[in-house]
N, C-alpha and C. Protein backbone atom coordinates (compact mmCIF):
# COMPACT_ATOMS: atom_id res chain seq x y z
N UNK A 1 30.60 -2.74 5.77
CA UNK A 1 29.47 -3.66 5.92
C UNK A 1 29.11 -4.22 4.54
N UNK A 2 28.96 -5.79 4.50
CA UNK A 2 28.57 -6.33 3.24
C UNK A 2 27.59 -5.67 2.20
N UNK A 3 26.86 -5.29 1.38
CA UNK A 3 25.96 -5.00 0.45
C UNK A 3 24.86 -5.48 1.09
N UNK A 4 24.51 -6.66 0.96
CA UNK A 4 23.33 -7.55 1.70
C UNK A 4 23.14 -7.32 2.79
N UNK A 5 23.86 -6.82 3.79
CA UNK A 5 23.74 -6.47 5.57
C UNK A 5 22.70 -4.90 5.18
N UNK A 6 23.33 -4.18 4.34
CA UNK A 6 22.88 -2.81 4.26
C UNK A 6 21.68 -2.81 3.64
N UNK A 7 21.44 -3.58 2.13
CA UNK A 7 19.95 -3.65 1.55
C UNK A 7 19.11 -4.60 2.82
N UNK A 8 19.46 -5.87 3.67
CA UNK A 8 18.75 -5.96 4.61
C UNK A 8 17.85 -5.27 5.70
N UNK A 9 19.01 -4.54 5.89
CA UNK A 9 18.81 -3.28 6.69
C UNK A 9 17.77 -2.55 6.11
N UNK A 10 18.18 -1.80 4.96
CA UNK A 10 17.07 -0.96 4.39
C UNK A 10 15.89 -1.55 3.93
N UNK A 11 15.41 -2.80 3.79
CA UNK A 11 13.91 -3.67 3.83
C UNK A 11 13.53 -4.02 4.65
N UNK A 12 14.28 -4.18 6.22
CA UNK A 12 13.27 -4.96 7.35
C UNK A 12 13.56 -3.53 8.29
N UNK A 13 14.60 -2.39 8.57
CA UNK A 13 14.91 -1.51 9.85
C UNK A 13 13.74 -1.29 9.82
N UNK A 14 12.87 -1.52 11.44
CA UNK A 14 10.96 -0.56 11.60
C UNK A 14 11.77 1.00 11.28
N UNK A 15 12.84 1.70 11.37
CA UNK A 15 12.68 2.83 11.53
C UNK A 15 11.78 3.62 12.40
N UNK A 16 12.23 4.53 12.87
CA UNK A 16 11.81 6.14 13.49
C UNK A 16 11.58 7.29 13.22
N UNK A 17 10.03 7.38 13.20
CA UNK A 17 8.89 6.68 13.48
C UNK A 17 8.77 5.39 12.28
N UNK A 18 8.18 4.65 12.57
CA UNK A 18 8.30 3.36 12.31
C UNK A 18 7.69 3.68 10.56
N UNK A 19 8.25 2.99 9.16
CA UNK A 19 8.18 2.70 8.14
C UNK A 19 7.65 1.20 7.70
N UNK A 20 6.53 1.66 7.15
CA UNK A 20 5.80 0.25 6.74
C UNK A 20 6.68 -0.64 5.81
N UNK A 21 6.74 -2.28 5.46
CA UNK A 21 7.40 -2.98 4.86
C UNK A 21 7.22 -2.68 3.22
N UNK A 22 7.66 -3.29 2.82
CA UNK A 22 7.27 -2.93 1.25
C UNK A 22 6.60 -4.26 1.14
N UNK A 23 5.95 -4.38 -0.15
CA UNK A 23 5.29 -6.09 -0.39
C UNK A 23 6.34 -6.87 -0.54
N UNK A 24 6.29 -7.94 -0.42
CA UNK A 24 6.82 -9.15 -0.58
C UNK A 24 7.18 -8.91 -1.79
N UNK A 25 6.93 -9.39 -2.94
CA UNK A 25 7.17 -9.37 -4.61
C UNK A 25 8.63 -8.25 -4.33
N UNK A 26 8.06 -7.04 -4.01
CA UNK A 26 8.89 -6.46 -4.37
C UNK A 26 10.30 -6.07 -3.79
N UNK A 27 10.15 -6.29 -1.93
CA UNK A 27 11.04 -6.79 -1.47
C UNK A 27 11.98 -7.98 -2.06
N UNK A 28 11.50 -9.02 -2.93
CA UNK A 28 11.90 -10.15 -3.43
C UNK A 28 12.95 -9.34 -4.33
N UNK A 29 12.09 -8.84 -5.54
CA UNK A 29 12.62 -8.66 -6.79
C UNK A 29 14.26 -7.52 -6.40
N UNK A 30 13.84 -6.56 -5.30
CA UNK A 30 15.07 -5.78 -4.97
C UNK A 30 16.19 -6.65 -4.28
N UNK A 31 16.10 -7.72 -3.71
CA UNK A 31 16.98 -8.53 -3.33
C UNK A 31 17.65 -9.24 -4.68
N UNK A 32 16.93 -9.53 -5.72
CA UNK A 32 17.69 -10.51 -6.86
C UNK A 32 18.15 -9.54 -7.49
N UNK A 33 17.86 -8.14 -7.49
CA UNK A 33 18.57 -7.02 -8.32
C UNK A 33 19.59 -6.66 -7.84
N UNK A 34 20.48 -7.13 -6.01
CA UNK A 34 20.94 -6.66 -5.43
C UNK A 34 20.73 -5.19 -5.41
N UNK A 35 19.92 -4.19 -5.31
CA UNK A 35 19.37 -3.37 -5.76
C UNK A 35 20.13 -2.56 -4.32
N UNK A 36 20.77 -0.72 -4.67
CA UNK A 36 21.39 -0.07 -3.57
C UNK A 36 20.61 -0.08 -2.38
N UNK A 37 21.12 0.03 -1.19
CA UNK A 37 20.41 0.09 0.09
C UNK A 37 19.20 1.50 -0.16
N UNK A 38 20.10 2.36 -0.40
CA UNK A 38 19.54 3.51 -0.40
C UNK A 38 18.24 4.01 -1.35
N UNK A 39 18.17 3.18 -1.94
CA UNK A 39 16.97 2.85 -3.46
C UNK A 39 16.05 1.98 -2.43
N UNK A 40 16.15 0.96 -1.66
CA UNK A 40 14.99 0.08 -1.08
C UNK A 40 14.38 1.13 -0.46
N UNK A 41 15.70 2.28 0.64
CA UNK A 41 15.04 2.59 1.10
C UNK A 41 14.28 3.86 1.18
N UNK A 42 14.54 4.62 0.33
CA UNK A 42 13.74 5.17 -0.26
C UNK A 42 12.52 4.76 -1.06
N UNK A 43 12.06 3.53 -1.60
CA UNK A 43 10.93 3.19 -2.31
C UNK A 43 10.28 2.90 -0.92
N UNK A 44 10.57 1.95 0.26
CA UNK A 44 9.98 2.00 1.42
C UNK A 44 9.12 3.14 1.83
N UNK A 45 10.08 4.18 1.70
CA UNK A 45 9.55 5.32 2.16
C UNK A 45 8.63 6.38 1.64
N UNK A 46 8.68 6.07 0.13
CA UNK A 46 7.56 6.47 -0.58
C UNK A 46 6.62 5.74 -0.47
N UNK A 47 6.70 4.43 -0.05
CA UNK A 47 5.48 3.29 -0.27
C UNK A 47 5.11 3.82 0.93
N UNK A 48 5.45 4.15 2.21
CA UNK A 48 4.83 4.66 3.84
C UNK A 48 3.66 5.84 3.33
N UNK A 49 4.46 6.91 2.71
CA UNK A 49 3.40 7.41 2.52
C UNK A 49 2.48 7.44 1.68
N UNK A 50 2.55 6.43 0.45
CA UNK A 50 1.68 6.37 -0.60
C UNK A 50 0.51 5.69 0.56
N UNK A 51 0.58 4.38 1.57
CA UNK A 51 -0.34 4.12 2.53
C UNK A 51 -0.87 5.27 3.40
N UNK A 52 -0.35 6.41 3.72
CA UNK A 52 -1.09 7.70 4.43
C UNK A 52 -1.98 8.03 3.39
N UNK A 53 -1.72 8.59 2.24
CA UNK A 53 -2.36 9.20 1.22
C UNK A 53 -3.62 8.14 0.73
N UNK A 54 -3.76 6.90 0.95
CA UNK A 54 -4.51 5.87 0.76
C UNK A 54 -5.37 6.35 1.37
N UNK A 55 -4.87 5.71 2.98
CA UNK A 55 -6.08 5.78 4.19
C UNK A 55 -6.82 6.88 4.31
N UNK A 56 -6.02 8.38 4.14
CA UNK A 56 -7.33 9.41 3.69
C UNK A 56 -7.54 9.31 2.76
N UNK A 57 -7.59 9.42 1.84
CA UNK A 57 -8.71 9.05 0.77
C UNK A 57 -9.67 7.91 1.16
N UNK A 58 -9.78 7.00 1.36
CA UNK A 58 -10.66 5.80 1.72
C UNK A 58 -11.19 6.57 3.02
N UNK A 59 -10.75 7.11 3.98
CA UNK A 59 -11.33 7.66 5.03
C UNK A 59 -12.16 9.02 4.83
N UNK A 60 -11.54 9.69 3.77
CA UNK A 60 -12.39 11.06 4.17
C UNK A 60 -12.92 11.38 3.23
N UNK A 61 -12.17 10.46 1.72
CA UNK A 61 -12.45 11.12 0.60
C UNK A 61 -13.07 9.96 -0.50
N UNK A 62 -14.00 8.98 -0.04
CA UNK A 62 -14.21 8.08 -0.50
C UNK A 62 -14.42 7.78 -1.93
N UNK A 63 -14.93 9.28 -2.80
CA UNK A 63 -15.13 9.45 -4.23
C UNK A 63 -13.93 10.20 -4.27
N UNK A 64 -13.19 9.82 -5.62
CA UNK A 64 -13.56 8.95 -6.27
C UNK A 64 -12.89 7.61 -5.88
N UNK A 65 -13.38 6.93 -6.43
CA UNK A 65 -13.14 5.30 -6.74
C UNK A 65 -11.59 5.19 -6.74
N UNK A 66 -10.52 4.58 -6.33
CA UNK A 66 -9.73 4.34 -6.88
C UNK A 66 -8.74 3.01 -6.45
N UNK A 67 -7.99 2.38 -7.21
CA UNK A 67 -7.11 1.19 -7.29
C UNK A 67 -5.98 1.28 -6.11
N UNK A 68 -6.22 1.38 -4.50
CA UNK A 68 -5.38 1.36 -3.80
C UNK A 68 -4.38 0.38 -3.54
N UNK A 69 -4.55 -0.71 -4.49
CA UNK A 69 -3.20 -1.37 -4.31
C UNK A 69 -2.30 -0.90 -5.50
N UNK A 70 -3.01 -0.69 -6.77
CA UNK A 70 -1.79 -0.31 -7.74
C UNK A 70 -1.12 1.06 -6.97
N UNK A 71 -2.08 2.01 -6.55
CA UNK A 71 -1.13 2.94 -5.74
C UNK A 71 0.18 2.38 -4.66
N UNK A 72 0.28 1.58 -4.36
CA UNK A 72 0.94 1.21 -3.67
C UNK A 72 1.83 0.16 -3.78
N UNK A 73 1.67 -0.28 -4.94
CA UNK A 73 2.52 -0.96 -5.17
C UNK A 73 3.36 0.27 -6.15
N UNK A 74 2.56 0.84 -7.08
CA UNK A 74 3.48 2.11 -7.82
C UNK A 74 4.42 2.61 -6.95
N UNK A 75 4.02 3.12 -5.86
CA UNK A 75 4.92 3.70 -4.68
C UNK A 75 6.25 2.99 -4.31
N UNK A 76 5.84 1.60 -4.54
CA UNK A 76 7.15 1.09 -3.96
C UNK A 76 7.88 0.63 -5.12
N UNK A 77 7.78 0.75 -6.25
CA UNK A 77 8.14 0.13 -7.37
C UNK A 77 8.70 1.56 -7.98
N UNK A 78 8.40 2.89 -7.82
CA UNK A 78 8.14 4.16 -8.66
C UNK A 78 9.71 4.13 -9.43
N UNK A 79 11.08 4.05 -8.79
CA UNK A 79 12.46 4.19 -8.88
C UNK A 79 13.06 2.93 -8.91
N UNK A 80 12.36 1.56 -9.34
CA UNK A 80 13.22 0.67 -9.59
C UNK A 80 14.09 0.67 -10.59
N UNK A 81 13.76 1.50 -11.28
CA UNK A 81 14.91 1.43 -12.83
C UNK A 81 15.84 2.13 -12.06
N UNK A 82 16.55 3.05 -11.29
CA UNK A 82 17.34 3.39 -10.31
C UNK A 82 18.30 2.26 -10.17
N UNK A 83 17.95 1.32 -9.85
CA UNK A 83 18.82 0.00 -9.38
C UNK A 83 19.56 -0.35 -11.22
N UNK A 84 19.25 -0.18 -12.24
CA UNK A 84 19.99 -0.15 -13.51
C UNK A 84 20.72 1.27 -13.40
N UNK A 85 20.00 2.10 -13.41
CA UNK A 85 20.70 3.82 -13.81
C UNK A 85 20.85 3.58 -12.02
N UNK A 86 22.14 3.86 -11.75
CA UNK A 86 22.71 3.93 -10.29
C UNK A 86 23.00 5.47 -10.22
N UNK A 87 23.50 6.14 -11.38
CA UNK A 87 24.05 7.53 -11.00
C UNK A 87 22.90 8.31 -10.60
N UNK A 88 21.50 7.45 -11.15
CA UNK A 88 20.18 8.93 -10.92
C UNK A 88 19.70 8.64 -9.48
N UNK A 89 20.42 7.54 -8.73
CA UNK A 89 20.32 8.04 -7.20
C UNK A 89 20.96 9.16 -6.66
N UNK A 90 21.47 9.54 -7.25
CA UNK A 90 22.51 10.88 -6.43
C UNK A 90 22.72 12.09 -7.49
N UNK A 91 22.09 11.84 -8.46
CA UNK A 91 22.08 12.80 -9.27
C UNK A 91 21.08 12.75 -10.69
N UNK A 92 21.12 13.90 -11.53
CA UNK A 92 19.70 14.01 -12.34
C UNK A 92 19.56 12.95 -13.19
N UNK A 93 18.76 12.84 -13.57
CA UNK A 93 18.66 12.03 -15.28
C UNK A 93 17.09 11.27 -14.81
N UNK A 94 16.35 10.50 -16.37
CA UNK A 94 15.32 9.91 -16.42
C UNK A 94 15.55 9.08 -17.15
N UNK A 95 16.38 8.15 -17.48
CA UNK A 95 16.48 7.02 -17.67
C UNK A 95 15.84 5.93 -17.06
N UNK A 96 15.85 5.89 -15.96
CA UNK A 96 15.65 5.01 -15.08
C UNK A 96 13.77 4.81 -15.03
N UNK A 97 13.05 6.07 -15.92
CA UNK A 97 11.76 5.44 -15.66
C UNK A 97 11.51 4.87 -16.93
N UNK A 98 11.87 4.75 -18.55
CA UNK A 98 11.47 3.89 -18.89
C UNK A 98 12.18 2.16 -18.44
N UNK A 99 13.24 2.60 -18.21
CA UNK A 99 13.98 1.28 -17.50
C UNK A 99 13.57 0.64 -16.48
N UNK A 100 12.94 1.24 -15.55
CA UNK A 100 11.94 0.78 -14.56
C UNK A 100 10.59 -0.26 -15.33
N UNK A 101 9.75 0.73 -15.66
CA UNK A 101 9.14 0.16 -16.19
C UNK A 101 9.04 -1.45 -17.11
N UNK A 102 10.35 -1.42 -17.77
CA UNK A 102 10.11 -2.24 -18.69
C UNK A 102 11.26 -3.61 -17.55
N UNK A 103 11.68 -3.32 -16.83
CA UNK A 103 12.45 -4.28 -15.76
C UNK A 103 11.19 -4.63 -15.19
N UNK A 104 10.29 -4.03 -14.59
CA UNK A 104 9.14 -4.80 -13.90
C UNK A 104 8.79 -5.79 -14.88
N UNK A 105 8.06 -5.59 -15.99
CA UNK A 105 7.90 -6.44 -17.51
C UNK A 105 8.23 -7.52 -17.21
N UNK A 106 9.73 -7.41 -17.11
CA UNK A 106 10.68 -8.37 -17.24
C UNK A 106 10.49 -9.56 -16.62
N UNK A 107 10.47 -8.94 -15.21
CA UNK A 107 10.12 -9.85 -14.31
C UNK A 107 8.61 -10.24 -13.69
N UNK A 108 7.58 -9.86 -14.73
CA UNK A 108 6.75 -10.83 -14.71
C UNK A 108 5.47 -9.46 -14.27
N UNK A 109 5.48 -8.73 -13.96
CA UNK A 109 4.45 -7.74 -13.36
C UNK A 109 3.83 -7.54 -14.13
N UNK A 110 2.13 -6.75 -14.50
CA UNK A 110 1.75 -6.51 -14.92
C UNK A 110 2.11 -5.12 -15.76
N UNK A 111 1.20 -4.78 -17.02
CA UNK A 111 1.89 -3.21 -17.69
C UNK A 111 0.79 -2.19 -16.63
N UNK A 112 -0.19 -2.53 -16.26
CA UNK A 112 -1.00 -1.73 -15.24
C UNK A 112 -0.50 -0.98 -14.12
N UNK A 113 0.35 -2.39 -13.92
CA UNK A 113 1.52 -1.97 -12.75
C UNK A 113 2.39 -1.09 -12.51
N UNK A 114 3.35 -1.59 -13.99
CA UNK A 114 4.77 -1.58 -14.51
C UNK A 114 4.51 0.03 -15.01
N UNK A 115 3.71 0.51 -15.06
CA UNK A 115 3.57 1.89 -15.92
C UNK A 115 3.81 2.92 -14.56
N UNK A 116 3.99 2.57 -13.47
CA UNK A 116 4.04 3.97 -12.93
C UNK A 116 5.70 3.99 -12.57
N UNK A 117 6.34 2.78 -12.49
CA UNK A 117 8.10 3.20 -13.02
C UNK A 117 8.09 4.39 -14.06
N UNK A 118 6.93 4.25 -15.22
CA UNK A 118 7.65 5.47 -16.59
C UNK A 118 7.08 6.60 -16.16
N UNK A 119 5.76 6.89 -15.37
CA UNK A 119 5.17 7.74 -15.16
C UNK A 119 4.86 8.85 -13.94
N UNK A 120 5.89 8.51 -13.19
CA UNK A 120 6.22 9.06 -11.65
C UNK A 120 6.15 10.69 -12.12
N UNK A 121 7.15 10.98 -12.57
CA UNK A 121 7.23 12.10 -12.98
C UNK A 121 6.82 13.20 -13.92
N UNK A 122 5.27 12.36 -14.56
CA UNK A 122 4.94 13.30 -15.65
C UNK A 122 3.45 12.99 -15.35
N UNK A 123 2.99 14.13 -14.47
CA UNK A 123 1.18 14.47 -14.36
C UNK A 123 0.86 15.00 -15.27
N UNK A 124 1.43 15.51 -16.28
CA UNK A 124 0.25 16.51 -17.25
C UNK A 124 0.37 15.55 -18.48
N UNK A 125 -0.85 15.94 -19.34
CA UNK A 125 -1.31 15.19 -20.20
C UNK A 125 -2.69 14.63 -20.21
N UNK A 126 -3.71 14.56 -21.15
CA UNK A 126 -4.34 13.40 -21.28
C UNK A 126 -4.46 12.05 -20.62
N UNK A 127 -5.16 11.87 -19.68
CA UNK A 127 -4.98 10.01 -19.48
C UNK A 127 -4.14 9.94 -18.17
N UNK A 128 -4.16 10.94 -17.52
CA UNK A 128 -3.39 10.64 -16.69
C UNK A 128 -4.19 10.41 -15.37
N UNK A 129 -4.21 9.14 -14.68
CA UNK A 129 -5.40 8.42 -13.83
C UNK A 129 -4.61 9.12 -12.81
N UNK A 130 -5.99 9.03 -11.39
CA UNK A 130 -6.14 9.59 -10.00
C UNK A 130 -5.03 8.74 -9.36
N UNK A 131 -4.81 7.39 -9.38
CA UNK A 131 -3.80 6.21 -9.47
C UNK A 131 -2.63 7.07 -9.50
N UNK A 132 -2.26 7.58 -10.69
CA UNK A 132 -0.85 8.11 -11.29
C UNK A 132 -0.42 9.47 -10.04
N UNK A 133 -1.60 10.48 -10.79
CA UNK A 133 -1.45 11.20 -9.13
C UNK A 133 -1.07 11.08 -7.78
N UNK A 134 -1.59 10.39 -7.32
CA UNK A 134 -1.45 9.71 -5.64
C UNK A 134 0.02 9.23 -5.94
N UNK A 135 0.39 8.71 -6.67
CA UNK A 135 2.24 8.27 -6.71
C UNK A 135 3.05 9.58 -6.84
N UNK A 136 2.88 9.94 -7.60
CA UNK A 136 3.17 11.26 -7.81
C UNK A 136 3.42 11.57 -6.64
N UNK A 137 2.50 12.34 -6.47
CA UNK A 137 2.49 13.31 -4.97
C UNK A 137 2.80 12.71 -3.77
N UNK A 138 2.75 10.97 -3.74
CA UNK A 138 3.59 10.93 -2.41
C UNK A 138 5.41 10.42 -2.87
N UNK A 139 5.67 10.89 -3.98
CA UNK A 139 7.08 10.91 -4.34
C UNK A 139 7.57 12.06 -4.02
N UNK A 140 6.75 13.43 -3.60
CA UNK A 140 7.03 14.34 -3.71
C UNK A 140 6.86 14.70 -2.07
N UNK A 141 5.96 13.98 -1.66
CA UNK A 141 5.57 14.98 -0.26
C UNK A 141 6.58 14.45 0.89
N UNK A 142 6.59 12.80 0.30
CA UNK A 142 8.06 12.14 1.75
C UNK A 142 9.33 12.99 2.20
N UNK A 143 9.63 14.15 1.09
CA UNK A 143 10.75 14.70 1.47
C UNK A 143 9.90 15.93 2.05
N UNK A 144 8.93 16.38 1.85
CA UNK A 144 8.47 17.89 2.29
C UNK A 144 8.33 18.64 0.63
N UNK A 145 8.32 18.34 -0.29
CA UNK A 145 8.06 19.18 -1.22
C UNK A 145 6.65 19.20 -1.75
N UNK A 146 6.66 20.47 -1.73
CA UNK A 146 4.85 20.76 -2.63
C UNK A 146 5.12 20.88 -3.53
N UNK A 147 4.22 20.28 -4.69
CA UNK A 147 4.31 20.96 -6.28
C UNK A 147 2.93 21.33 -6.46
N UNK A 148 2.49 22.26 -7.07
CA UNK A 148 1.41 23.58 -6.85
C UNK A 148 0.90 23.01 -8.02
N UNK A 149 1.58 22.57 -9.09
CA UNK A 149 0.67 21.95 -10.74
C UNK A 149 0.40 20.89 -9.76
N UNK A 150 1.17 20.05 -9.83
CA UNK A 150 0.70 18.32 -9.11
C UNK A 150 -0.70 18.30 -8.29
N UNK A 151 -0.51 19.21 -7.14
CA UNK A 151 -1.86 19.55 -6.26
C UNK A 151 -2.61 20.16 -6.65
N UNK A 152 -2.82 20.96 -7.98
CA UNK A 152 -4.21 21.21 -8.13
C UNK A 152 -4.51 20.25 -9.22
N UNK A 153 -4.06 19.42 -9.96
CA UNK A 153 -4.26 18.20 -10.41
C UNK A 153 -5.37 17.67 -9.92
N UNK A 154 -4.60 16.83 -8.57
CA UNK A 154 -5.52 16.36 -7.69
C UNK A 154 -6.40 16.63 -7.03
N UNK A 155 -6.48 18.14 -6.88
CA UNK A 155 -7.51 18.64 -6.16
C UNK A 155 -8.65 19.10 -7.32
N UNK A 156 -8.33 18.86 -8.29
CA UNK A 156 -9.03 19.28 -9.53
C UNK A 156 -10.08 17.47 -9.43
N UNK A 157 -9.92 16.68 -9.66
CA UNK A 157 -10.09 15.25 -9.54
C UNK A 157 -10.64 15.28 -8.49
N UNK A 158 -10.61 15.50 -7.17
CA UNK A 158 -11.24 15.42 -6.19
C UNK A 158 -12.60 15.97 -6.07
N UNK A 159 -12.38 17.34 -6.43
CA UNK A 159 -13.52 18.20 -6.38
C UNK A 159 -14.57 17.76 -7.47
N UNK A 160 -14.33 17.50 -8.43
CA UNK A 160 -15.21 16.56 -9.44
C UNK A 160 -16.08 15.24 -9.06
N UNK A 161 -14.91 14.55 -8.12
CA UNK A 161 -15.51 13.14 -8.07
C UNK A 161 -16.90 13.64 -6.82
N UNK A 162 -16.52 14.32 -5.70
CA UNK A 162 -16.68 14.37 -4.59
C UNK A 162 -17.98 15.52 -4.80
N UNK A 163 -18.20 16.41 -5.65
CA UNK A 163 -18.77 17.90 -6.05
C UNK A 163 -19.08 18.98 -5.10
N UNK A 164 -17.50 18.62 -4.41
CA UNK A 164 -17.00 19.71 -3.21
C UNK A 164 -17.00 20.97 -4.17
N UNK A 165 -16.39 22.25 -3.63
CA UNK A 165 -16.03 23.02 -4.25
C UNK A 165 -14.29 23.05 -4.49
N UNK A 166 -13.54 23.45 -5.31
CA UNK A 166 -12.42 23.14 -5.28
C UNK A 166 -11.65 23.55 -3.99
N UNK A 167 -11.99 25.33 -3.69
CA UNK A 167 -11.07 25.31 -2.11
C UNK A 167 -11.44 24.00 -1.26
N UNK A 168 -12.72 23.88 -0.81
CA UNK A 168 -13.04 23.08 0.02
C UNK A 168 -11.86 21.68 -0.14
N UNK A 169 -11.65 21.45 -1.13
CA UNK A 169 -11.10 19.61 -1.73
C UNK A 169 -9.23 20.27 -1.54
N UNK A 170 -9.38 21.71 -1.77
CA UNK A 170 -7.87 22.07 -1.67
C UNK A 170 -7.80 21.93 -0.29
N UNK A 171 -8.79 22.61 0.52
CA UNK A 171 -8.45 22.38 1.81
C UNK A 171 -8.09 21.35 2.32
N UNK A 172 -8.86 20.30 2.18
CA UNK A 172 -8.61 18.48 2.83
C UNK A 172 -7.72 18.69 2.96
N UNK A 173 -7.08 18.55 0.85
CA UNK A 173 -5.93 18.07 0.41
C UNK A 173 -4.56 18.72 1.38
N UNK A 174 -4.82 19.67 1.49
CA UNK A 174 -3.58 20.63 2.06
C UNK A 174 -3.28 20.22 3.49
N UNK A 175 -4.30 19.88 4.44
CA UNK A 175 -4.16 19.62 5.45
C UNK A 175 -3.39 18.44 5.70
N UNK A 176 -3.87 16.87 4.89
CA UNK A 176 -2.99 16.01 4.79
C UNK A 176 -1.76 15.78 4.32
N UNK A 177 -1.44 16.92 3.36
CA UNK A 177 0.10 16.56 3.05
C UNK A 177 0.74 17.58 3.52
N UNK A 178 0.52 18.83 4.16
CA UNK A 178 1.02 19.65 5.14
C UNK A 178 1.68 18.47 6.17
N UNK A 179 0.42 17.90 6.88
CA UNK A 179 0.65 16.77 7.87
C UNK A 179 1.88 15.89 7.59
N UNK A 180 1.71 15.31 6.65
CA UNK A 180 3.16 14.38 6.25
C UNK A 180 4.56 15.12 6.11
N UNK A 181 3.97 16.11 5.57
CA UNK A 181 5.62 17.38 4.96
C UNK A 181 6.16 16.83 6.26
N UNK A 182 5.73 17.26 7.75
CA UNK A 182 5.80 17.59 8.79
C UNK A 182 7.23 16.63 9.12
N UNK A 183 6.96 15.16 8.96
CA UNK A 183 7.72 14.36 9.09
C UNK A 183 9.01 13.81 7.96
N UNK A 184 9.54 14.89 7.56
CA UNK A 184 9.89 14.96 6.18
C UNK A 184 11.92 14.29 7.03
N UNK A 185 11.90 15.27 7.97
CA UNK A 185 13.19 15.26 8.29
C UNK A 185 13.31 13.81 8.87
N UNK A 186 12.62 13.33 9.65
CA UNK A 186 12.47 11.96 10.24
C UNK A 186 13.07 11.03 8.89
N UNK A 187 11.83 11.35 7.91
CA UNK A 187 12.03 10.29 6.63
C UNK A 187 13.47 10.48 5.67
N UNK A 188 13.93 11.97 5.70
CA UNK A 188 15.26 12.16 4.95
C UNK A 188 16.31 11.36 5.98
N UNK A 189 16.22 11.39 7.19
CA UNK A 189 17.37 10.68 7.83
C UNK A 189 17.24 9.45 7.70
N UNK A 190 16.15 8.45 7.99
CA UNK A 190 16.21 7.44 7.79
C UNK A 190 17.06 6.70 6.35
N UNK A 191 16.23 7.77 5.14
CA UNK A 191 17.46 7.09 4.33
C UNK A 191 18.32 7.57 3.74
N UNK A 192 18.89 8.52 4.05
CA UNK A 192 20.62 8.97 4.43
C UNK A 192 21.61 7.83 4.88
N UNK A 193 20.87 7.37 5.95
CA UNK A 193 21.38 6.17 6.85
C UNK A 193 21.93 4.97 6.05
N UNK A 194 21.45 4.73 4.93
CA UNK A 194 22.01 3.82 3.81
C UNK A 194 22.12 3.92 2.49
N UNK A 195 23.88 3.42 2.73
CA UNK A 195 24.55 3.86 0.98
C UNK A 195 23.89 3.87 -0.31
N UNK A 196 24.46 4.70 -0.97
CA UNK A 196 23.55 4.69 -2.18
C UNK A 196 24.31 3.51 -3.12
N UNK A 197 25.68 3.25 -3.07
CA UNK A 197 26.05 2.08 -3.86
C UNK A 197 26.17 0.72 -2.73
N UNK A 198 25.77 -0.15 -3.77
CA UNK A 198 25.77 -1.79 -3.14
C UNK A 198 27.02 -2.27 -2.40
């Protein structure tokens, strides 16, 4: 099957259970990158649940404050440097997040934006916004993985904004991404389903 039939595939298939679209922009920009099937569709699929992790928060967890579109666009943007570094689809390396990053640049995005390509993978530190978190952790939860630093991160941030007690904010927290883990196998098949090279 052509390259273009397969990255098609992996930006418009609704998938089972059904996977939200990615934005436009960025659907765009992965088409001029010819960018692997298997990279759309996986950022798809982090972007699905970076929108779960949204809607509760806005639903249950209204403090604190936060930038739900940069979350979500981070989500779908998190592994574009992937489409330059091709081998760190199928295997280790971090190249691909300052390369991410500075490819969004490139093509015109903001650095507000463009910063969670470099920053997917590094919660600790100084400065590291509720924004950054929420990408984070739904990079992590689409497959079913917990990370125990990452979540008390956030549940650390929560309980502050909110002046829950921390179990209480662990609790929410746990319940909703328990919930997603749930659908982990659904989301690993879907993008199995398309090649990792173009």
């Amino acid at each position: 099957m052509p390259a273009t039939d397969a990255l098609s595939r992996a930006l418009e298939s609704p998938g089972e259970p059904r996977v939200r679209p990615l934005p436009p922009g960025v659907s765009a920009l992965l088409r001029t990158l010819a960018a692997p099937p298997r990279l759309a569709a996986h950022l798809r699929l982090v972007h699905d649940v970076a929108h779960e992790l949204a809607e509760w928060m806005a639903g249950h967890c209204p403090a604190p404050a936060f930038d739900r579109e940069a979350v979500l666009f981070g989500a779908a943007t998190h592994d574009i440097g992937k489409a330059v570094h091709t081998a760190e689809l199928s295997g280790p390396g971090s190249a691909h997040e300052p390369a991410g990053r500075e490819l969004l640049l490139a093509h015109g995005f903001p650095e507000h934006l463009a910063r969670f390509a470099a920053t997917h993978a590094t919660w600790h530190g100084n400065g590291v916004s509720i924004e950054e978190l929420l990408v984070s952790t739904a990079d992590k939860v689409w497959e079913g993985k917990r990370v125990q630093d990452l979540e008390d991160l956030l549940v650390s941030r929560l309980a502050a904004a909110t002046g829950a007690e921390p179990w209480a904010a662990y609790l929410e927290l746990d319940g909703v991404l328990g919930r997603i883990a749930e659908g982990a196998d659904g989301r690993l098949g879907f993008q199995a389903a398309f090649p990792v090279h173009p």
